[in-house]
N, C-alpha and C. Protein backbone atom coordinates (compact mmCIF):
# COMPACT_ATOMS: atom_id res chain seq x y z
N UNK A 1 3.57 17.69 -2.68
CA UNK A 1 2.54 17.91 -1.68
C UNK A 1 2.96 17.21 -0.38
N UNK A 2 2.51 17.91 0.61
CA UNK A 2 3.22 17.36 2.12
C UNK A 2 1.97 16.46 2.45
N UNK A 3 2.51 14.83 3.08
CA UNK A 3 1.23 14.64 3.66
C UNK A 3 1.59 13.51 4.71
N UNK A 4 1.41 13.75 5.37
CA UNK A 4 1.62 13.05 6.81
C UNK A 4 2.69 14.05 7.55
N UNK A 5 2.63 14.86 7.45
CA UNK A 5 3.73 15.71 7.66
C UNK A 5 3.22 16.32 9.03
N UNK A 6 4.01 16.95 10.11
CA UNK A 6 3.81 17.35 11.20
C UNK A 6 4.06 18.83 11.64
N UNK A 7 3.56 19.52 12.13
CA UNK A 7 3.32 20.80 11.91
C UNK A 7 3.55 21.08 13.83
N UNK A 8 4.62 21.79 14.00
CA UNK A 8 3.38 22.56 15.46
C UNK A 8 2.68 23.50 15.30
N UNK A 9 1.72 23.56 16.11
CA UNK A 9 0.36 24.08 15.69
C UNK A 9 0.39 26.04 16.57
N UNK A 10 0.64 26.71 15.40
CA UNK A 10 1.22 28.34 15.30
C UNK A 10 -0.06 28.94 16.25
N UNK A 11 -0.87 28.49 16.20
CA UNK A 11 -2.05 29.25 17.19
C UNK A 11 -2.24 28.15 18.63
N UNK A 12 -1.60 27.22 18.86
CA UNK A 12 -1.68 26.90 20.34
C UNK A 12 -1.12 25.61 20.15
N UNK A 13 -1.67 25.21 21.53
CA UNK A 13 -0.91 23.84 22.01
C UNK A 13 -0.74 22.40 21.22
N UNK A 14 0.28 21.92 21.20
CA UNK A 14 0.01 20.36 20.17
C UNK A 14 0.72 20.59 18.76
N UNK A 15 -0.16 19.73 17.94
CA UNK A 15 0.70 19.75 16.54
C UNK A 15 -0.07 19.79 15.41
N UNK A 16 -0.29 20.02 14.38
CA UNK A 16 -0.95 19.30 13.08
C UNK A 16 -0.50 18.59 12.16
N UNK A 17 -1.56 17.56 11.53
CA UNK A 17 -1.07 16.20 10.63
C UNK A 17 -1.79 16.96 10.09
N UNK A 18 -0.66 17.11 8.70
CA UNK A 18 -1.34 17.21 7.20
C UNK A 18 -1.71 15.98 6.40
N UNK A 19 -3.05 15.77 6.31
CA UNK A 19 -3.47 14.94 5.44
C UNK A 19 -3.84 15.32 3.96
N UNK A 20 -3.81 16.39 3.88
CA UNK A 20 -3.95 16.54 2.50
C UNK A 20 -3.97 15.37 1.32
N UNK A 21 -4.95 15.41 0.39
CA UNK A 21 -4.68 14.08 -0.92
C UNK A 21 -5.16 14.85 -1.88
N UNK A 22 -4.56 13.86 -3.17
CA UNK A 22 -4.35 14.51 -4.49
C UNK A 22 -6.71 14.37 -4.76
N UNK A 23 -6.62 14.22 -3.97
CA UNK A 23 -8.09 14.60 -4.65
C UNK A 23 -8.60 16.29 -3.92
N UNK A 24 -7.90 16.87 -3.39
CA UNK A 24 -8.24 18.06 -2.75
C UNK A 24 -6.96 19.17 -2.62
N UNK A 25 -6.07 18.73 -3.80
CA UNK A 25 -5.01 19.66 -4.18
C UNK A 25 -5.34 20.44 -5.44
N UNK A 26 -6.43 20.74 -5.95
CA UNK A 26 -6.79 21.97 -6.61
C UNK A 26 -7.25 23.14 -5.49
N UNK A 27 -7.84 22.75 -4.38
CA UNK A 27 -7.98 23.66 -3.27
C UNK A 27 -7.04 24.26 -2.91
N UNK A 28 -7.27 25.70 -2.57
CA UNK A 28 -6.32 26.55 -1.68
C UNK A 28 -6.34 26.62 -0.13
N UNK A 29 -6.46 24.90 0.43
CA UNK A 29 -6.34 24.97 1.61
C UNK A 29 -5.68 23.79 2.13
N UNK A 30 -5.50 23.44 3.47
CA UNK A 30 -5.00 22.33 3.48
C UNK A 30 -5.65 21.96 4.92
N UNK A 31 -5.87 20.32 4.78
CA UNK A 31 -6.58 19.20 5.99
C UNK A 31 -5.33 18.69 6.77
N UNK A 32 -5.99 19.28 7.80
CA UNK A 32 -4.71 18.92 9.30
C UNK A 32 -5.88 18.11 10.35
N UNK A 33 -5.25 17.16 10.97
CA UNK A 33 -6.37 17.24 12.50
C UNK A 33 -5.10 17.79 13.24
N UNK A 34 -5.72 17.82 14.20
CA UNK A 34 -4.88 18.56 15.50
C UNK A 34 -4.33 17.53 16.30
N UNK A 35 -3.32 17.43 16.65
CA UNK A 35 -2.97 16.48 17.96
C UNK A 35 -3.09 17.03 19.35
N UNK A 36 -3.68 17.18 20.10
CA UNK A 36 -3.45 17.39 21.24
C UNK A 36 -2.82 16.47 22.52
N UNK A 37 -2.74 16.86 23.52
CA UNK A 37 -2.01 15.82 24.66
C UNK A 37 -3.46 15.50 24.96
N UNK A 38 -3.84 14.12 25.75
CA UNK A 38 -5.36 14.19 26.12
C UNK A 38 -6.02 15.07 27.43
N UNK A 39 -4.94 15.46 28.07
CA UNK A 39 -5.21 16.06 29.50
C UNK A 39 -5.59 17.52 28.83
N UNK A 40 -5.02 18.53 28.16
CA UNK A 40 -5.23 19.44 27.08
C UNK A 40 -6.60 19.89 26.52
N UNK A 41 -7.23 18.84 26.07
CA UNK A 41 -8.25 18.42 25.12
C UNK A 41 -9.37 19.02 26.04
N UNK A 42 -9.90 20.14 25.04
CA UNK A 42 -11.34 20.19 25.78
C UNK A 42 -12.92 19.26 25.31
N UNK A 43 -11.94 18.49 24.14
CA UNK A 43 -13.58 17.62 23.95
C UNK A 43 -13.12 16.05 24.45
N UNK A 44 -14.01 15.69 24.11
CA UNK A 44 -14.27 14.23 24.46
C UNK A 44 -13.89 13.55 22.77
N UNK A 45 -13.40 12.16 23.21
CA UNK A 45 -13.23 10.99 22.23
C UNK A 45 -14.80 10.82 21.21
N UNK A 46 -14.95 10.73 20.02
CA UNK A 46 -15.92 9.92 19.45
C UNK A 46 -16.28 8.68 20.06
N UNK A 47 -17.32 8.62 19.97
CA UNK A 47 -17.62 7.03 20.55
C UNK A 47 -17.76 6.57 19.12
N UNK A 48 -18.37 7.06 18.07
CA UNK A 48 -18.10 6.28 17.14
C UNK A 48 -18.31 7.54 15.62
N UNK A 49 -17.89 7.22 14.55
CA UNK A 49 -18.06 8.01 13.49
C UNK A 49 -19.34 7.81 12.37
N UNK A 50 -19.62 8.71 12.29
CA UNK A 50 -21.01 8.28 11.41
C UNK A 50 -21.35 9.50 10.30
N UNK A 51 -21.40 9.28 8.92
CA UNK A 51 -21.70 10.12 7.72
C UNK A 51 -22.72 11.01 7.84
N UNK A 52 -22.83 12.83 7.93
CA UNK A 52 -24.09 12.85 8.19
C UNK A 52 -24.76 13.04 6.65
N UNK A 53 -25.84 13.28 7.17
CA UNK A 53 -26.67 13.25 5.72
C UNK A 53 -27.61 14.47 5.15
């Protein structure tokens, strides 16, 4: 399984980190975030992370 692995990203600008983990390798998909450059980026930074419920 690939994981930290770096991808450029086939539908646009930047790259993807595969995070994938053995707790979500029975799935037929795989967890990337996106890297973008920050100038790029059409969102804004988290100010902070929070679980929703």
């Amino acid at each position: 399984m690939a994981k930290y692995d770096v991808f450029r990203n086939p539908s646009g600008d930047g790259f993807l980190l595969d995070v994938q983990t053995d707790l979500s390798s029975d799935l037929n998909t795989r967890i990337v975030v996106p890297l973008l450059p920050k100038a790029n980026s059409p969102m804004r930074a988290a100010s902070s992370i929070r679980p929703l419920k």
